[in-house]
C-alpha atoms as a PDB file:
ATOM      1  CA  UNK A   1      11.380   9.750   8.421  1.00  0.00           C
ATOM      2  CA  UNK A   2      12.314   6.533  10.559  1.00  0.00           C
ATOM      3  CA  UNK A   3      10.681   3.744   9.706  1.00  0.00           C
ATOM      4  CA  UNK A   4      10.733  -0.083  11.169  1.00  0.00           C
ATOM      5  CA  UNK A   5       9.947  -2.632   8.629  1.00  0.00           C
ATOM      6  CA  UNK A   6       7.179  -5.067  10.063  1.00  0.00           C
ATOM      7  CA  UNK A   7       7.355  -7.732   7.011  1.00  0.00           C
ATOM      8  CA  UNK A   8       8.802  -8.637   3.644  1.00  0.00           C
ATOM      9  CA  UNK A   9       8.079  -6.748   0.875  1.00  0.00           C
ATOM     10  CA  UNK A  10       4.957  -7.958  -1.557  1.00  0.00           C
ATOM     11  CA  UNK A  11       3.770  -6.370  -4.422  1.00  0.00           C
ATOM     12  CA  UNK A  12      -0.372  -5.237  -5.460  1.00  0.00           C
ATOM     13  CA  UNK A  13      -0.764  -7.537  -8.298  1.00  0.00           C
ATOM     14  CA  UNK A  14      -3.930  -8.523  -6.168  1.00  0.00           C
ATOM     15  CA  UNK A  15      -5.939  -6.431  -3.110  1.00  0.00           C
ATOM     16  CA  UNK A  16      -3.753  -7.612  -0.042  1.00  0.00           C
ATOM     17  CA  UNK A  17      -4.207  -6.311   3.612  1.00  0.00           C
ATOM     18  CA  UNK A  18      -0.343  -6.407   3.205  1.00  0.00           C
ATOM     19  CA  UNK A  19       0.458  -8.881   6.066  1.00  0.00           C
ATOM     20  CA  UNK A  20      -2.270  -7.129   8.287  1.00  0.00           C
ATOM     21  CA  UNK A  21      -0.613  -3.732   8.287  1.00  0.00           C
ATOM     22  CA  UNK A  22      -2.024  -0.670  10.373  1.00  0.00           C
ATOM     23  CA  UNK A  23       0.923   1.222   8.360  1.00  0.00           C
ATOM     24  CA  UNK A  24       2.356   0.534   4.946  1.00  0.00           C
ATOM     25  CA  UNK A  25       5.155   2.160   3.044  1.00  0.00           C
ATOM     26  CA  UNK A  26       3.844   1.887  -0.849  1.00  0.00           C
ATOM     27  CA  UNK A  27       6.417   2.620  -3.573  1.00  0.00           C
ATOM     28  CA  UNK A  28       5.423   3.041  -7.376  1.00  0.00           C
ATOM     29  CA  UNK A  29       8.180   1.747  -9.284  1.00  0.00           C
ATOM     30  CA  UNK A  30       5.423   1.417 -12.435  1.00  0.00           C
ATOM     31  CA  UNK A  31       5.871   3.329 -15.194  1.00  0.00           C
ATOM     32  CA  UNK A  32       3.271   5.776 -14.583  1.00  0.00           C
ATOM     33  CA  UNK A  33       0.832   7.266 -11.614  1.00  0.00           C
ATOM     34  CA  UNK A  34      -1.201   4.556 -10.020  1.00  0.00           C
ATOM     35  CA  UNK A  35      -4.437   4.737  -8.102  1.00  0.00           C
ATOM     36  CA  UNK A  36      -4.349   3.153  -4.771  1.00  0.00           C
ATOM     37  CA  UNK A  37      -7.835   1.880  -3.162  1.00  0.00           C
ATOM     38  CA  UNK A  38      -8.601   1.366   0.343  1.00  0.00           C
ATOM     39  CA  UNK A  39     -11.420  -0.864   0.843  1.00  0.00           C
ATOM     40  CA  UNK A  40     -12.799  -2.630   4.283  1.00  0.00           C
ATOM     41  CA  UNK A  41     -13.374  -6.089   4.704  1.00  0.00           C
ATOM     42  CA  UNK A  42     -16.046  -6.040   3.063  1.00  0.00           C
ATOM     43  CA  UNK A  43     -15.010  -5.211  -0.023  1.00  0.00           C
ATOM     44  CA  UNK A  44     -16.802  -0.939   0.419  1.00  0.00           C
ATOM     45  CA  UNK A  45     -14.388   1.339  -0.919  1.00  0.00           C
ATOM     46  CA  UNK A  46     -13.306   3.832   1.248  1.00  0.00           C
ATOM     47  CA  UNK A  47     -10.924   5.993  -0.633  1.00  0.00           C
ATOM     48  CA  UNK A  48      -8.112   6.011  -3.111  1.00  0.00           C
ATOM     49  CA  UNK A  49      -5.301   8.160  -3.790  1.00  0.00           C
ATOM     50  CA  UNK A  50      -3.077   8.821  -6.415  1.00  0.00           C
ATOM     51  CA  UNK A  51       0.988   7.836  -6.150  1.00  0.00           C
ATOM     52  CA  UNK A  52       3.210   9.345  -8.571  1.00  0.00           C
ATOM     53  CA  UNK A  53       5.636   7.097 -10.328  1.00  0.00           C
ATOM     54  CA  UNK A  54       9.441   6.968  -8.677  1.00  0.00           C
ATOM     55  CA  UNK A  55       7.604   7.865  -5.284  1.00  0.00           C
ATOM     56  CA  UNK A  56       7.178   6.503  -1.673  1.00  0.00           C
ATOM     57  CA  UNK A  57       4.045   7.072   0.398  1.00  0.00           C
ATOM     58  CA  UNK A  58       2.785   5.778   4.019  1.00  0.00           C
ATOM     59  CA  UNK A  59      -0.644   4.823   4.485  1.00  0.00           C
ATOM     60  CA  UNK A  60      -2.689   4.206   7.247  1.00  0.00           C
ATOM     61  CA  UNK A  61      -5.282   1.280   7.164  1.00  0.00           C
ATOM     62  CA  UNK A  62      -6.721  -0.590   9.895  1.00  0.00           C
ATOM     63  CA  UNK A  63      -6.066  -4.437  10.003  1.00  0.00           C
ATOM     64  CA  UNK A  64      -8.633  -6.418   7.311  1.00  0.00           C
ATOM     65  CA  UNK A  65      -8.500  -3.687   5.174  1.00  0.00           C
ATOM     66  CA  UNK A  66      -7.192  -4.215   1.312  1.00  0.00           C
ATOM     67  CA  UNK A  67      -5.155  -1.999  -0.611  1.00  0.00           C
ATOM     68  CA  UNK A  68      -5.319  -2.770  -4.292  1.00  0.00           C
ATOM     69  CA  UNK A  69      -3.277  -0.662  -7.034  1.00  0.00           C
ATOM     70  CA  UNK A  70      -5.216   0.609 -10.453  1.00  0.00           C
ATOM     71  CA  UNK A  71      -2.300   0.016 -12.531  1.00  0.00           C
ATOM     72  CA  UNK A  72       0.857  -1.880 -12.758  1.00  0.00           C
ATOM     73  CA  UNK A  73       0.334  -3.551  -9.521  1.00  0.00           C
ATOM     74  CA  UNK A  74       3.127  -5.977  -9.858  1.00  0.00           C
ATOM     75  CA  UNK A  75       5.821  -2.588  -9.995  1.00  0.00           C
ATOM     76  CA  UNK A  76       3.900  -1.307  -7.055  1.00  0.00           C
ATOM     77  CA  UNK A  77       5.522  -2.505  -3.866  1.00  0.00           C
ATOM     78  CA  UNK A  78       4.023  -2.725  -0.287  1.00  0.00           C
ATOM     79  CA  UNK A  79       5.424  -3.737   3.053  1.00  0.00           C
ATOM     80  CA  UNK A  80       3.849  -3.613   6.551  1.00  0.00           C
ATOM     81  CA  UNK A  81       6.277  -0.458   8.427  1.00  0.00           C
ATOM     82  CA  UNK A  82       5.824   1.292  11.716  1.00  0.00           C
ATOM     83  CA  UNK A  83       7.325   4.853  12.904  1.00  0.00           C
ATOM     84  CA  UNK A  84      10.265   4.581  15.530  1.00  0.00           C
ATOM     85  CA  UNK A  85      11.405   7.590  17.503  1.00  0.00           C
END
């Protein structure tokens, strides 16, 4: 996978929309699995999954949506990406 990176890397010590990301590469660097929540601007969950420690995932959010990590949310790092061809 290409990827373009869209901002600077943050962490999810606290719910962030990530720099208003419609993509974001997540990686757990915490010392165990952590749950990742979705929720819309208005604070209404709309799902979570679960990312494995050591491990890299995209997500797909829209714009004012938060992601917010269950554990170890400083070790879990975020940044705003988009696919290139």
């Amino acid at each position: 996978m290409v990827i373009k990176v869209l901002a600077a890397e943050a962490d999810l010590s606290s719910a962030t929309n990530v720099s208003r990301a419609g993509l974001v590469r997540v990686y757990n660097g915490h010392s165990a699995v952590s749950v990742i929540t979705r929720k819309d601007s208005g604070g209404n969950t709309i799902g979570s999954a679960t990312v494995v420690n050591g491990t890299v995932e995209v997500f797909e959010k829209d714009p004012t949506d938060t992601l917010e990590a269950s554990a170890g949310g400083s070790s879990i790092k975020v940044t705003s990406i988009a696919f290139t061809r």
